[in-house]
C-alpha atoms as a PDB file:
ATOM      1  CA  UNK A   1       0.000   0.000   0.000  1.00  0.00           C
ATOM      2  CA  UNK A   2       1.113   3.869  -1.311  1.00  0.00           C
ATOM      3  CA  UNK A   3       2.307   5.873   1.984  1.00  0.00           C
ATOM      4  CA  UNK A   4       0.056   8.404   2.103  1.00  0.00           C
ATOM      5  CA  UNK A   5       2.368  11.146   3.462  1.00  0.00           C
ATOM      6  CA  UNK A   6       5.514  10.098   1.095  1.00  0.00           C
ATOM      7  CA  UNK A   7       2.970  10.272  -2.146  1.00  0.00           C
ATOM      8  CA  UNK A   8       1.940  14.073  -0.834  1.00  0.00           C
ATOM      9  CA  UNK A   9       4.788  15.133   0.054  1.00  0.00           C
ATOM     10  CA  UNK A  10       6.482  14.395  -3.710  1.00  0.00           C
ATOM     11  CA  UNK A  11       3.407  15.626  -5.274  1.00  0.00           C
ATOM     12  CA  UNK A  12       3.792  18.578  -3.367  1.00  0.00           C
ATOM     13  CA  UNK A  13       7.249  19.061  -4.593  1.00  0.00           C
ATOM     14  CA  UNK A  14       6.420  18.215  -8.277  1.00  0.00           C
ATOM     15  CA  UNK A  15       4.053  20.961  -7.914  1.00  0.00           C
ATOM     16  CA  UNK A  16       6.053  23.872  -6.478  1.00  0.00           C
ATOM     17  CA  UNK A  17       9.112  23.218  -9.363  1.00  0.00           C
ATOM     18  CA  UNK A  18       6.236  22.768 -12.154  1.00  0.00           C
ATOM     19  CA  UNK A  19       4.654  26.206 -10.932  1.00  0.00           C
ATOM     20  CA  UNK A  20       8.405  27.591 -10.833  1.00  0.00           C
ATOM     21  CA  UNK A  21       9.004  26.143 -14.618  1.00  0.00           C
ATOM     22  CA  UNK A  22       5.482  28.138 -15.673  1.00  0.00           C
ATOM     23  CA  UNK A  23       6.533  31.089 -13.401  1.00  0.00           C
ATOM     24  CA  UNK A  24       9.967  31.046 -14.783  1.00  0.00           C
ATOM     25  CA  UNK A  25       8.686  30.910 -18.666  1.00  0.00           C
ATOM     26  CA  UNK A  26       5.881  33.976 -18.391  1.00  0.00           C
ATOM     27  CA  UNK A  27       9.053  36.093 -16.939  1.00  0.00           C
ATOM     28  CA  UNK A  28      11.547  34.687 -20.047  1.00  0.00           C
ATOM     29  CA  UNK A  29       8.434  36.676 -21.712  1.00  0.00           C
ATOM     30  CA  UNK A  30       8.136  39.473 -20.386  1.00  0.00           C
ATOM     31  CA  UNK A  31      11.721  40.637 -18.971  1.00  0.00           C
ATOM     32  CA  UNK A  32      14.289  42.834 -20.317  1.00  0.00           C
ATOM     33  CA  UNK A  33      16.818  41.467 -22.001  1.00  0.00           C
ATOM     34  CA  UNK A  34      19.474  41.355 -19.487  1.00  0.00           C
ATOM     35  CA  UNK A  35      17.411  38.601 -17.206  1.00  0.00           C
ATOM     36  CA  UNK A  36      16.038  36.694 -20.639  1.00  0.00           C
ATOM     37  CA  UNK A  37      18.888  33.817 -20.404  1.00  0.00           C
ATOM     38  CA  UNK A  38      18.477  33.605 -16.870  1.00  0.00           C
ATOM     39  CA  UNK A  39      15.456  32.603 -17.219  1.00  0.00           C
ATOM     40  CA  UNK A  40      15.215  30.483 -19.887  1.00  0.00           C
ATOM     41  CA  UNK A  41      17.881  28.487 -18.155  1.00  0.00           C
ATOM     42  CA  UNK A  42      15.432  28.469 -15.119  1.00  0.00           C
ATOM     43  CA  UNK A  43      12.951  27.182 -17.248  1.00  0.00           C
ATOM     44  CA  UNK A  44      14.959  24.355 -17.897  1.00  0.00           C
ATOM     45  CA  UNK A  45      16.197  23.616 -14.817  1.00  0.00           C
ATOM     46  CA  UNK A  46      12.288  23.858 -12.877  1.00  0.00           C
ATOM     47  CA  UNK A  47      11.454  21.480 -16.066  1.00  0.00           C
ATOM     48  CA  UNK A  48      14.265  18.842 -14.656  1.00  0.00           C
ATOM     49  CA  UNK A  49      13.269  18.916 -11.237  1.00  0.00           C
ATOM     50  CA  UNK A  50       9.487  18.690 -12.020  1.00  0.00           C
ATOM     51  CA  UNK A  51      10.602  15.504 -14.326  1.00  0.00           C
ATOM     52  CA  UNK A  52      12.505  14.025 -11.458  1.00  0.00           C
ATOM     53  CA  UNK A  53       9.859  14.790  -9.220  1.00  0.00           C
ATOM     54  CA  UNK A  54       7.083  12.915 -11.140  1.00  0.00           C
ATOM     55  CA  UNK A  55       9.712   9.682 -11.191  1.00  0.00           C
ATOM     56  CA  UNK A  56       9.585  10.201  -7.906  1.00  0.00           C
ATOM     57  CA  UNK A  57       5.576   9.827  -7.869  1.00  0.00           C
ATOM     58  CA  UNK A  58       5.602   6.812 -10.537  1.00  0.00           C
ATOM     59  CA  UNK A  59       8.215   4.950  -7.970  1.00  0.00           C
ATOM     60  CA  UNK A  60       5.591   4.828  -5.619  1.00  0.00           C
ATOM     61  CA  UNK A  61       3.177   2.711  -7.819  1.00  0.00           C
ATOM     62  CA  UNK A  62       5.805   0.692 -10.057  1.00  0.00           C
ATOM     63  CA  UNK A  63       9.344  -0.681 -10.956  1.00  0.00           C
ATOM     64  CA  UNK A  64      11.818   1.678 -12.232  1.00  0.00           C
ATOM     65  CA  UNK A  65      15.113   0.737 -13.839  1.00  0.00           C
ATOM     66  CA  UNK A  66      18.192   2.946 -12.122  1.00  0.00           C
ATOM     67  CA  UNK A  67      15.494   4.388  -9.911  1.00  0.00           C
ATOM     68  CA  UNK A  68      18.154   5.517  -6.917  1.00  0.00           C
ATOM     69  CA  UNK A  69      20.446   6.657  -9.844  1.00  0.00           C
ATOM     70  CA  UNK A  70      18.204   8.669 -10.993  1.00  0.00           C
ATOM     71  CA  UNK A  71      16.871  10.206  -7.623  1.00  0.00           C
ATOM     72  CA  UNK A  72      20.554  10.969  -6.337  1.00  0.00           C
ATOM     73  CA  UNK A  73      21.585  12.398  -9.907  1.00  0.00           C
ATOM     74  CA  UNK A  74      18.617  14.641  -9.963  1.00  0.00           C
ATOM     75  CA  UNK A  75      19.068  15.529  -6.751  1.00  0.00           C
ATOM     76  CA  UNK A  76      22.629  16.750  -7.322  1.00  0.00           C
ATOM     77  CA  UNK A  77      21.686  18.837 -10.631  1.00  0.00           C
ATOM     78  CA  UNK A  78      18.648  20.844  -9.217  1.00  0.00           C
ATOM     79  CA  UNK A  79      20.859  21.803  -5.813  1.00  0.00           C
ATOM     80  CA  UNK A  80      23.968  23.273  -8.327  1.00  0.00           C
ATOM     81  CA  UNK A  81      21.306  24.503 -10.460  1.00  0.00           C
ATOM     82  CA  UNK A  82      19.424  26.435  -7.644  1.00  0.00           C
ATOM     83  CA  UNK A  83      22.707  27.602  -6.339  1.00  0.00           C
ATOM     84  CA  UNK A  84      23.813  28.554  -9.882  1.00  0.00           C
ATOM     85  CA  UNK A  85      20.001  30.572 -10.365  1.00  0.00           C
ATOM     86  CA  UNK A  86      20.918  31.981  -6.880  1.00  0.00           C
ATOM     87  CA  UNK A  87      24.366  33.715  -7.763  1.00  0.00           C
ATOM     88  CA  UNK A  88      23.505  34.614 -11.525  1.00  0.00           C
ATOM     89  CA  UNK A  89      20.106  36.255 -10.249  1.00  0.00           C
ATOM     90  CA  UNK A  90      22.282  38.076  -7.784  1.00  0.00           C
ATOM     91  CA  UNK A  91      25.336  39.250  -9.904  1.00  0.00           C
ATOM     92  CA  UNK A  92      22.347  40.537 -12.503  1.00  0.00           C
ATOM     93  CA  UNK A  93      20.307  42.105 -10.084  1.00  0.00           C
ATOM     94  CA  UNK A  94      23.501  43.777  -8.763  1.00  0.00           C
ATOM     95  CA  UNK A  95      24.572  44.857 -12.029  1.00  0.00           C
ATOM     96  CA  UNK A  96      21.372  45.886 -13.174  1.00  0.00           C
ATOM     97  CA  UNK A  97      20.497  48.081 -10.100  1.00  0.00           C
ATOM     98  CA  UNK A  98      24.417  48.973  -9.481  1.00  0.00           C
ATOM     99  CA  UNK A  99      25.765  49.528 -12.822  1.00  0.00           C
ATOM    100  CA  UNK A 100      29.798  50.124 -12.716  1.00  0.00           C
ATOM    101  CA  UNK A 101      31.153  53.472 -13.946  1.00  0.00           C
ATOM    102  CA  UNK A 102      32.136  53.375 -16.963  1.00  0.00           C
ATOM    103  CA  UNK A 103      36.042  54.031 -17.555  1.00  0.00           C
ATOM    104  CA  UNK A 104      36.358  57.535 -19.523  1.00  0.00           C
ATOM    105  CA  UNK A 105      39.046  59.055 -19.511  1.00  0.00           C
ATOM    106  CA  UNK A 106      38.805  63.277 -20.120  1.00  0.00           C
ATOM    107  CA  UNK A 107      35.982  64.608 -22.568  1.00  0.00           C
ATOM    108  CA  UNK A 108      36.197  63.833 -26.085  1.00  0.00           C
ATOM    109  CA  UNK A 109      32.706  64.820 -27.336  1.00  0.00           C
ATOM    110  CA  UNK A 110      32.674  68.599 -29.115  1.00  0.00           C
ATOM    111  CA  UNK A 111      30.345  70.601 -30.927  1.00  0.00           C
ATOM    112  CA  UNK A 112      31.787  73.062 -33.330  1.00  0.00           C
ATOM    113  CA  UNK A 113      30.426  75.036 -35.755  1.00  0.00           C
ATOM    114  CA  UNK A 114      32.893  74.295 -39.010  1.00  0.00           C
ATOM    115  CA  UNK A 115      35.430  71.824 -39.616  1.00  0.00           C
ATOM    116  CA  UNK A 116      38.733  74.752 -39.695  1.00  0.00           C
ATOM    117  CA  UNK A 117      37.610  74.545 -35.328  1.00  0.00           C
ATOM    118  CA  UNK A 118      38.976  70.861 -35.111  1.00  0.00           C
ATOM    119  CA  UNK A 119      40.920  70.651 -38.617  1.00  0.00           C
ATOM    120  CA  UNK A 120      44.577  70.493 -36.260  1.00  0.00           C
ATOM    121  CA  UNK A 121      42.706  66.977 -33.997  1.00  0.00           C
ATOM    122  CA  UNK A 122      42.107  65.313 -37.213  1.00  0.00           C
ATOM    123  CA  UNK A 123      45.407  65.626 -39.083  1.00  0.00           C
ATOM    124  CA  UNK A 124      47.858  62.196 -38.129  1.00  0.00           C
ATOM    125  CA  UNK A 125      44.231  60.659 -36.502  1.00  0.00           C
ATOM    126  CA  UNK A 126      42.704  57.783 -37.820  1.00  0.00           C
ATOM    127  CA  UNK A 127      39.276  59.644 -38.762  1.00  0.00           C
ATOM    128  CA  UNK A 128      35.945  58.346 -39.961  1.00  0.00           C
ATOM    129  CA  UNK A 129      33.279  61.007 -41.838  1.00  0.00           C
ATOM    130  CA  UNK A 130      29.621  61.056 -41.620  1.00  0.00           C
ATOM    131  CA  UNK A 131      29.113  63.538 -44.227  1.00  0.00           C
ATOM    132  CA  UNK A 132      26.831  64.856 -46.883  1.00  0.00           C
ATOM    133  CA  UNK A 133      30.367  65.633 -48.471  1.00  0.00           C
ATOM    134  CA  UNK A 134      32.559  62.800 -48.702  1.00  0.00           C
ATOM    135  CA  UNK A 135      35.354  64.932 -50.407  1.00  0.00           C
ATOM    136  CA  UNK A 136      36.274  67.379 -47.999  1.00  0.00           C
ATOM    137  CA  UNK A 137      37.510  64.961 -45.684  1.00  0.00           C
ATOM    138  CA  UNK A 138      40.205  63.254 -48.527  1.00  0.00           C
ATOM    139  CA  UNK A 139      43.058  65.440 -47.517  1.00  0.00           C
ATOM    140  CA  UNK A 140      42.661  63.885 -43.994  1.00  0.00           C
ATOM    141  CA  UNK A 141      43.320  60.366 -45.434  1.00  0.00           C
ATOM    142  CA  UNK A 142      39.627  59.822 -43.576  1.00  0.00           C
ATOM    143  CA  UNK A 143      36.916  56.740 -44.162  1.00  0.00           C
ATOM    144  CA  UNK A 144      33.734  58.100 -45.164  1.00  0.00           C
ATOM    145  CA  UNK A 145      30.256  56.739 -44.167  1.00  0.00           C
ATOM    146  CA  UNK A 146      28.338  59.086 -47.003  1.00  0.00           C
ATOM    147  CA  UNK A 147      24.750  59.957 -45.941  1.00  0.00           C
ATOM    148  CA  UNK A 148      22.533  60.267 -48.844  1.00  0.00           C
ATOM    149  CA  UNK A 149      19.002  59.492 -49.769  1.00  0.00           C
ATOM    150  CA  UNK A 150      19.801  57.768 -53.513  1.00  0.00           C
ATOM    151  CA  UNK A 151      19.993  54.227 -53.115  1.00  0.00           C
ATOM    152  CA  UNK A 152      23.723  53.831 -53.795  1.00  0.00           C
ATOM    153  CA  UNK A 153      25.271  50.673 -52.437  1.00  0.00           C
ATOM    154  CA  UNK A 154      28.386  52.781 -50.510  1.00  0.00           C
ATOM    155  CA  UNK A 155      25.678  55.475 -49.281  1.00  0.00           C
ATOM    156  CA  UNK A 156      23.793  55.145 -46.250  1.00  0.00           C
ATOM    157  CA  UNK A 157      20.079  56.631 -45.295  1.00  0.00           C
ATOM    158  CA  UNK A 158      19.789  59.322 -43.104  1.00  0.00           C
ATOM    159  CA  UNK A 159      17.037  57.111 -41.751  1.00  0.00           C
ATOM    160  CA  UNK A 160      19.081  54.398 -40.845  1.00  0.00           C
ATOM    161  CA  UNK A 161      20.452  55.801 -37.545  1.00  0.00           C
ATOM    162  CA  UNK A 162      21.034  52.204 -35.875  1.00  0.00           C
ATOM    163  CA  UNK A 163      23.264  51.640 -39.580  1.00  0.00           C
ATOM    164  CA  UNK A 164      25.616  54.653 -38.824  1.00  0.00           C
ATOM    165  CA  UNK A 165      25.529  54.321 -34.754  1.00  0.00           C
ATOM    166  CA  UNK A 166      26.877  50.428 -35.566  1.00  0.00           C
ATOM    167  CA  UNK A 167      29.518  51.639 -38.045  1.00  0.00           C
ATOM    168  CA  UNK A 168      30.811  54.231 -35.954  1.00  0.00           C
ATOM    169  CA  UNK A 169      31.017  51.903 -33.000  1.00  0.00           C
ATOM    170  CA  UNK A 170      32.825  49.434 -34.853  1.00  0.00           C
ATOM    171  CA  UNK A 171      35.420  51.998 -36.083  1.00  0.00           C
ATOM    172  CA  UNK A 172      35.979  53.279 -32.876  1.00  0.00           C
ATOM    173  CA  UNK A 173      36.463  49.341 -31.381  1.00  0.00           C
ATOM    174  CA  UNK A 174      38.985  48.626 -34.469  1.00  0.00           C
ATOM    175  CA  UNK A 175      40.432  52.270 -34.193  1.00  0.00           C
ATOM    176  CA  UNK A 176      42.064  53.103 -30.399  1.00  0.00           C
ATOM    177  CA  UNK A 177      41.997  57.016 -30.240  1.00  0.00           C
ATOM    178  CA  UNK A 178      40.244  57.714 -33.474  1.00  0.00           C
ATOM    179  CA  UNK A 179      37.760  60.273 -34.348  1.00  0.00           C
ATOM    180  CA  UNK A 180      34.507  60.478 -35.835  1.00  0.00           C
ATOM    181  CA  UNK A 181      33.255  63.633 -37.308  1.00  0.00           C
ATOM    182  CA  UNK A 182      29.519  64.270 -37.586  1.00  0.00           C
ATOM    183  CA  UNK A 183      28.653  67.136 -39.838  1.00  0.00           C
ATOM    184  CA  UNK A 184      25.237  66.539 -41.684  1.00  0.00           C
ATOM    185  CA  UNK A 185      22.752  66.754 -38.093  1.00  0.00           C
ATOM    186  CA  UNK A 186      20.900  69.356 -40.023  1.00  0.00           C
ATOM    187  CA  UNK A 187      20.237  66.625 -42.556  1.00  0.00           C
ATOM    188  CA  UNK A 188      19.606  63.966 -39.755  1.00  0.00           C
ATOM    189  CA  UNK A 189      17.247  66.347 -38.121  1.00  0.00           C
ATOM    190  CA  UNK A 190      15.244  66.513 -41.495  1.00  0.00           C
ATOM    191  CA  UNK A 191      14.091  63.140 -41.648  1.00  0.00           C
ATOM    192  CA  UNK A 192      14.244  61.697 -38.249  1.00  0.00           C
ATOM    193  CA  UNK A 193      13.242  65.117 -36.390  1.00  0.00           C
ATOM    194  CA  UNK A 194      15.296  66.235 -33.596  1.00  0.00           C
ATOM    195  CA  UNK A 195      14.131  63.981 -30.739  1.00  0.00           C
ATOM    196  CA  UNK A 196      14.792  60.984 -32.576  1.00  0.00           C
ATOM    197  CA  UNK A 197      18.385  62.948 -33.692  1.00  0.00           C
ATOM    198  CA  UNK A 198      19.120  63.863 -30.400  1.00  0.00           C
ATOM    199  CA  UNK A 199      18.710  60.128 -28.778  1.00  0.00           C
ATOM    200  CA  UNK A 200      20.886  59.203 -31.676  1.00  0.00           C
ATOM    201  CA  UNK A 201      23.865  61.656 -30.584  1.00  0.00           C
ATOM    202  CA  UNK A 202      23.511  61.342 -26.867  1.00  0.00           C
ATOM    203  CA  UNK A 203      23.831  57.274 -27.253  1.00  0.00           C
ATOM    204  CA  UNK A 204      26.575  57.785 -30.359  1.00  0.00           C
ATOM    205  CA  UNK A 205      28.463  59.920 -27.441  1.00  0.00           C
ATOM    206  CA  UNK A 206      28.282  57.328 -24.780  1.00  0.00           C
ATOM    207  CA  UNK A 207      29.522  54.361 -27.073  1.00  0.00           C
ATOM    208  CA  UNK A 208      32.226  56.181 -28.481  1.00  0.00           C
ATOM    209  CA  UNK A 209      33.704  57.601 -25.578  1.00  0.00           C
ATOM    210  CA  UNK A 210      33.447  54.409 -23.213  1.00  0.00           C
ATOM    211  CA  UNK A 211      35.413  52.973 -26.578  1.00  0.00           C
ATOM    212  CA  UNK A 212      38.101  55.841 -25.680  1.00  0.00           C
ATOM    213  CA  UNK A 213      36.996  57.210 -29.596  1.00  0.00           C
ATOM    214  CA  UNK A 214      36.390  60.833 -29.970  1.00  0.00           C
ATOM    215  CA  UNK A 215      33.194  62.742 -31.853  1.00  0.00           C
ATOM    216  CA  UNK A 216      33.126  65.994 -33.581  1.00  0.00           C
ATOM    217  CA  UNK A 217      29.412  67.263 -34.608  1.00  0.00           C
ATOM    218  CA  UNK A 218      29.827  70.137 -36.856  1.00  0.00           C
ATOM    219  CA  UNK A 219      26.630  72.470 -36.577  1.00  0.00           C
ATOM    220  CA  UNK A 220      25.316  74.793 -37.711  1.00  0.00           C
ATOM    221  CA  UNK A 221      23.437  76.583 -34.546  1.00  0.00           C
ATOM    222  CA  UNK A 222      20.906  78.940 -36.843  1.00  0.00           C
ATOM    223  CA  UNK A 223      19.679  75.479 -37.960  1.00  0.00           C
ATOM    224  CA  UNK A 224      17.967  74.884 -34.566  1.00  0.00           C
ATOM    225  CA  UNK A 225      15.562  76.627 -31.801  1.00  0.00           C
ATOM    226  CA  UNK A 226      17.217  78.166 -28.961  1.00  0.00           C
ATOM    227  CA  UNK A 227      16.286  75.010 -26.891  1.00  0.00           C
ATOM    228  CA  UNK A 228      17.615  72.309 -28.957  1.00  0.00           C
ATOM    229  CA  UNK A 229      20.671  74.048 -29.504  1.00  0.00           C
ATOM    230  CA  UNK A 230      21.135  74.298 -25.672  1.00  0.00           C
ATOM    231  CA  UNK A 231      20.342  71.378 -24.979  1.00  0.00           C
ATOM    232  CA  UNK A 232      23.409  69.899 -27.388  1.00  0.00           C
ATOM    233  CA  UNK A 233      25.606  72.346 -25.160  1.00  0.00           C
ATOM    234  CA  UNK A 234      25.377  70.489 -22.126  1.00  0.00           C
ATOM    235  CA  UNK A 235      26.142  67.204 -23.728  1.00  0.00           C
ATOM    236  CA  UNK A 236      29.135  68.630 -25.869  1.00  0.00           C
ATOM    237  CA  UNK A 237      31.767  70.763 -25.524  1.00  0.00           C
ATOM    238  CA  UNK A 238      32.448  74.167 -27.447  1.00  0.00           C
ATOM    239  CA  UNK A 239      36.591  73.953 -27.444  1.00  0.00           C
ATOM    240  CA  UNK A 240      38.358  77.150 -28.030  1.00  0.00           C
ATOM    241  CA  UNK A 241      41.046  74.704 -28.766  1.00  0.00           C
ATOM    242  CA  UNK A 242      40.571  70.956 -28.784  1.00  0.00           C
ATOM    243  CA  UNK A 243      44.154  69.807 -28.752  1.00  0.00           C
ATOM    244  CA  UNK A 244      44.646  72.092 -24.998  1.00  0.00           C
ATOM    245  CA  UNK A 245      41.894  69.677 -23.718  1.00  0.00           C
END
């Protein structure tokens, strides 16, 4: 005859790591994606234990081939794994909550209003243009990313902000110290509108300069409101000189 208290007490358990498998799928869902592979790996593991669980309940009423084998080994993966969801949940929540600084070293992020302001920084720097005009920055030796609207295969679309933020980054990743000079934001601003543009330069900035790149954005300020144009003051710097900072 089944005990009665050993059959509820591994139902029981069955049912608290299948509730934390179901639990553990609707947050793989719905979280950001810094927690997503945490908890997919949950998922698994709450799967295991709820399968190991149920062998458990099936022991009770018949014969199982390698039944202890089974029970210890299970036993042994869902206590690392718990540990393991334990720590990871931890060092994520930490990180998450409790970001590190990022290392910068010095401000490297101007605004000018022509390219004679920063024309000393770029000469002997490995440069890369975003540009309406791809031949002005030759005599610099500089690659260009050409911004353009025709649907030329070495052009990009102003619209495609994510395209130049992901070229930029991975010049500054391939290119220690370099510099990337924005000078069409006028242009940017006409077919993305200056929220959108703005977003784009404040998270260009950040990349760049946790990459230890610099950026130059060339503007002119008559091209924007009072507001907008104060607002890229406070996240770039108006050198007198760039090469005394």
């Amino acid at each position: 005859m089944v005990d009665f208290l050993a059959f509820v007490y591994r139902a029981s358990l069955f049912l608290i790591f299948l509730a934390l498998m179901v639990y553990s799928i609707r947050q793989y869902i719905e979280s950001p994606p810094e927690f997503k592979s945490l908890f997919r790996n949950s998922s698994i593991l709450f799967g295991v234990a709820s399968l190991v669980r149920f062998v458990d309940i099936l022991y009770l009423y018949i014969s199982i081939p390698y039944y202890h084998d089974i029970h210890v080994l299970g036993h042994v993966v869902v206590l690392v794994g718990i540990s393991w969801i334990y720590i990871s949940f931890t060092r994520r929540l930490t990180s998450f909550f409790y970001p590190k600084e990022p290392k910068i070293k010095g401000v490297h992020a101007y605004l000018v209003t022509s390219l004679i302001e920063v024309e000393s920084l770029l000469r002997g720097s490995k440069v890369l243009a975003i540009t309406r005009n791809p031949e002005i920055y030759r005599k610099y030796n500089a690659k260009v990313v050409w911004v353009t609207t025709t649907k030329e295969k070495h052009g990009v679309s102003p619209t495609a902000l994510h395209v130049i933020l992901d070229l930029a980054i991975r010049f500054a990743q391939e290119n220690k110290g370099g510099v990337v000079v924005l000078d069409c934001v006028e242009f940017l601003i006409l077919y993305n509108g200056f929220k959108s543009t703005y977003k784009f330069l404040t998270n260009l900035k950040d990349h760049l300069l946790t990459r230890g790149a610099k950026l130059v954005i060339i503007l002119n300020p008559q091209a924007l409101d009072k507001k907008e144009w104060n607002l890229l003051r406070r996240e770039f710097i108006q050198p007198e000189n760039v090469l005394s900072l």
